[in-house]
Protein backbone atom coordinates (compact mmCIF):
# COMPACT_ATOMS: atom_id res chain seq x y z
CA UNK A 1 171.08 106.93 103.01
CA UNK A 2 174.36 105.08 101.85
CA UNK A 3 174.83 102.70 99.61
CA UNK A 4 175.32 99.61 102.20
CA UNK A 5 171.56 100.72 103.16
CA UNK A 6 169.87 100.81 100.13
CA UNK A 7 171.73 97.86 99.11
CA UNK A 8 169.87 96.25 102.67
CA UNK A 9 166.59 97.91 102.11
CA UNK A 10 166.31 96.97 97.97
CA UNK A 11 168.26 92.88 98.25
CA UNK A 12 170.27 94.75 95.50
CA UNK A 13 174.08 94.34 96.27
CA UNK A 14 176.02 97.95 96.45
CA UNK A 15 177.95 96.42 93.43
CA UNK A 16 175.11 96.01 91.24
CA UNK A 17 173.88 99.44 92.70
CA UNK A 18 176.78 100.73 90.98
CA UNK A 19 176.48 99.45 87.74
CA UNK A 20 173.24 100.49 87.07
CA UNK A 21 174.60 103.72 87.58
CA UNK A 22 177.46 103.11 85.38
CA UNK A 23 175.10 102.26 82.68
CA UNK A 24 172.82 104.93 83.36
CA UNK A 25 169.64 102.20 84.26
CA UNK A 26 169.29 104.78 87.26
CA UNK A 27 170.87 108.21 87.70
CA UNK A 28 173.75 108.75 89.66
CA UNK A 29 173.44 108.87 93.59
CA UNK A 30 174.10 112.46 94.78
CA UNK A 31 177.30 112.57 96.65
CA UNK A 32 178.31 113.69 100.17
CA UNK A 33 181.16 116.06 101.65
CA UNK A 34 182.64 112.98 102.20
CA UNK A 35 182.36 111.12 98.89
CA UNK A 36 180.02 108.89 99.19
CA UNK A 37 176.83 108.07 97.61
CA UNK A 38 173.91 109.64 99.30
CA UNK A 39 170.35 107.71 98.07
CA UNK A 40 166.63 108.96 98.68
CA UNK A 41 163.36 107.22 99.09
CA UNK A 42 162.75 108.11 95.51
CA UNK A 43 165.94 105.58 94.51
CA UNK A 44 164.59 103.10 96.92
CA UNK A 45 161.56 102.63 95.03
CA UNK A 46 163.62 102.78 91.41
CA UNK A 47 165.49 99.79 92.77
CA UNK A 48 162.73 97.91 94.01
CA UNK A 49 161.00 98.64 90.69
CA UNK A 50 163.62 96.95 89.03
CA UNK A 51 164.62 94.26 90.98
CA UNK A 52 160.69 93.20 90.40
CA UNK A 53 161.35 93.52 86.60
CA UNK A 54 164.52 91.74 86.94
CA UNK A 55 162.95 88.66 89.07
CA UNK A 56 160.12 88.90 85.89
CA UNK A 57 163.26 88.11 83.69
CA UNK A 58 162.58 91.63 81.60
CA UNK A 59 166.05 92.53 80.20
CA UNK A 60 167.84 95.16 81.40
CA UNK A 61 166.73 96.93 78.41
CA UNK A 62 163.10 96.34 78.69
CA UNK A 63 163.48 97.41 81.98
CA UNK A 64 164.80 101.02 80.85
CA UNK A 65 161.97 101.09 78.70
CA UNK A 66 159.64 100.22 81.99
CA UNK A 67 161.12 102.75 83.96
CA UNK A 68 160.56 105.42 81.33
CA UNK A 69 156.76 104.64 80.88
CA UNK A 70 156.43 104.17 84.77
CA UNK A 71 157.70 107.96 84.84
CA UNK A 72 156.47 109.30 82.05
CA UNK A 73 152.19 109.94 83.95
CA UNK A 74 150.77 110.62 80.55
CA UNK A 75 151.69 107.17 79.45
CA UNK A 76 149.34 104.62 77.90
CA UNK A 77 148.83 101.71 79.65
CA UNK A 78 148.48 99.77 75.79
CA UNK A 79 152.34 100.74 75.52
CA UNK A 80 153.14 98.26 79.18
CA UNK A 81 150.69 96.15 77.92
CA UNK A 82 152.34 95.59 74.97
CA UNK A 83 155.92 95.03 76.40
CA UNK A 84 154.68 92.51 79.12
CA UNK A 85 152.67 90.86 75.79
CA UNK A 86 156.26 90.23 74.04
CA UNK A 87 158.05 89.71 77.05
CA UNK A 88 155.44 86.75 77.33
CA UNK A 89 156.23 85.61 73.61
CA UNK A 90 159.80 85.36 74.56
CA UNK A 91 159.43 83.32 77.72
CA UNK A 92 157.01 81.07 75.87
CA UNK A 93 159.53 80.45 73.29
CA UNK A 94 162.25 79.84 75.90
CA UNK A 95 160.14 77.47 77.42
CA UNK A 96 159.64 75.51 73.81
CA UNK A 97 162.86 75.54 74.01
CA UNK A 98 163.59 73.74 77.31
CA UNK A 99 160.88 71.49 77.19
CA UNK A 100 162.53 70.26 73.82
CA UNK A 101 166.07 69.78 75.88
CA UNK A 102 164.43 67.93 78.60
CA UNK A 103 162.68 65.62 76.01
CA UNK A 104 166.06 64.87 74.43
CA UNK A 105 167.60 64.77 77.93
CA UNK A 106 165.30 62.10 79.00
CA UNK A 107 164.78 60.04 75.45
CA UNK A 108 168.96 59.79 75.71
CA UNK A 109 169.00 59.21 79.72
CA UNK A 110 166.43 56.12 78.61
CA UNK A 111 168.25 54.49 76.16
CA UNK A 112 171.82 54.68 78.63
CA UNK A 113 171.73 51.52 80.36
CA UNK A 114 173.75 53.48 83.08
CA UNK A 115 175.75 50.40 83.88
CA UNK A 116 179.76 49.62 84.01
CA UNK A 117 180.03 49.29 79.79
CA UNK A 118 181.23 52.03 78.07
CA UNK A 119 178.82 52.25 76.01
CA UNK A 120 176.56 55.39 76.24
CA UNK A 121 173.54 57.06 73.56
CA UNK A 122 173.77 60.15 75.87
CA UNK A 123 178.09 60.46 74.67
CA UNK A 124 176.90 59.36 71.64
CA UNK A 125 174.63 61.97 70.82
CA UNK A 126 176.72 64.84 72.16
CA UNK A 127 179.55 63.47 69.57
CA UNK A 128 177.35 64.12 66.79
CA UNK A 129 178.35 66.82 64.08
């Protein structure tokens, strides 16, 4: 199938497609008389596999290091386990991380009176060294 397919099939734009190839994520398409890209069931499900890693927010280089246990069969499942573990970690942190924001967010959106003076905490604070 061409790219404009797989790109259909997958939700993964032939651009993107293309740069995961560039950056050797997946391996490049075989290629017809014709030039273009020529894709098998077999890349259809790489694809899918990683836009499902990519809408779990794993980094495209966890998600190399996904795809190579999800090939390698004599994997241990303790080695996945342990990626999704500190993939958790980091989300959890980034989480911290915007809850803090939104707490500052709404203490500073609080004190604004929000009114036609010029005075405004939420400037305020962003002025601060």
């Amino acid at each position: 199938m061409n790219i404009g397919k797989i790109a259909d099939e997958t939700g993964i734009t032939a651009k993107t497609i293309r740069y995961y190839e560039s950056i050797d994520l997946i391996p490049a398409a075989e290629r017809q008389s014709n030039g273009y890209r020529s894709y098998t069931d077999n890349d259809v499900a790489t694809l899918k596999f990683i836009s499902r890693a990519r809408t779990l927010r794993f980094s495209l280089e966890e998600v190399r290091g996904l795809l190579t246990l999800w090939h390698d069969k004599n994997r241990a499942s303790s080695d996945v386990k342990a990626l999704a573990l500190i993939h958790i970690e980091e989300i959890e942190t980034r989480i911290a991380e915007l809850q803090s924001v939104k707490n500052t967010l709404l203490h500073l959106t609080a004190r604004c009176q929000g009114n036609d003076r010029p005075d405004c905490p939420i400037l305020e604070d962003l002025a601060q060294l």
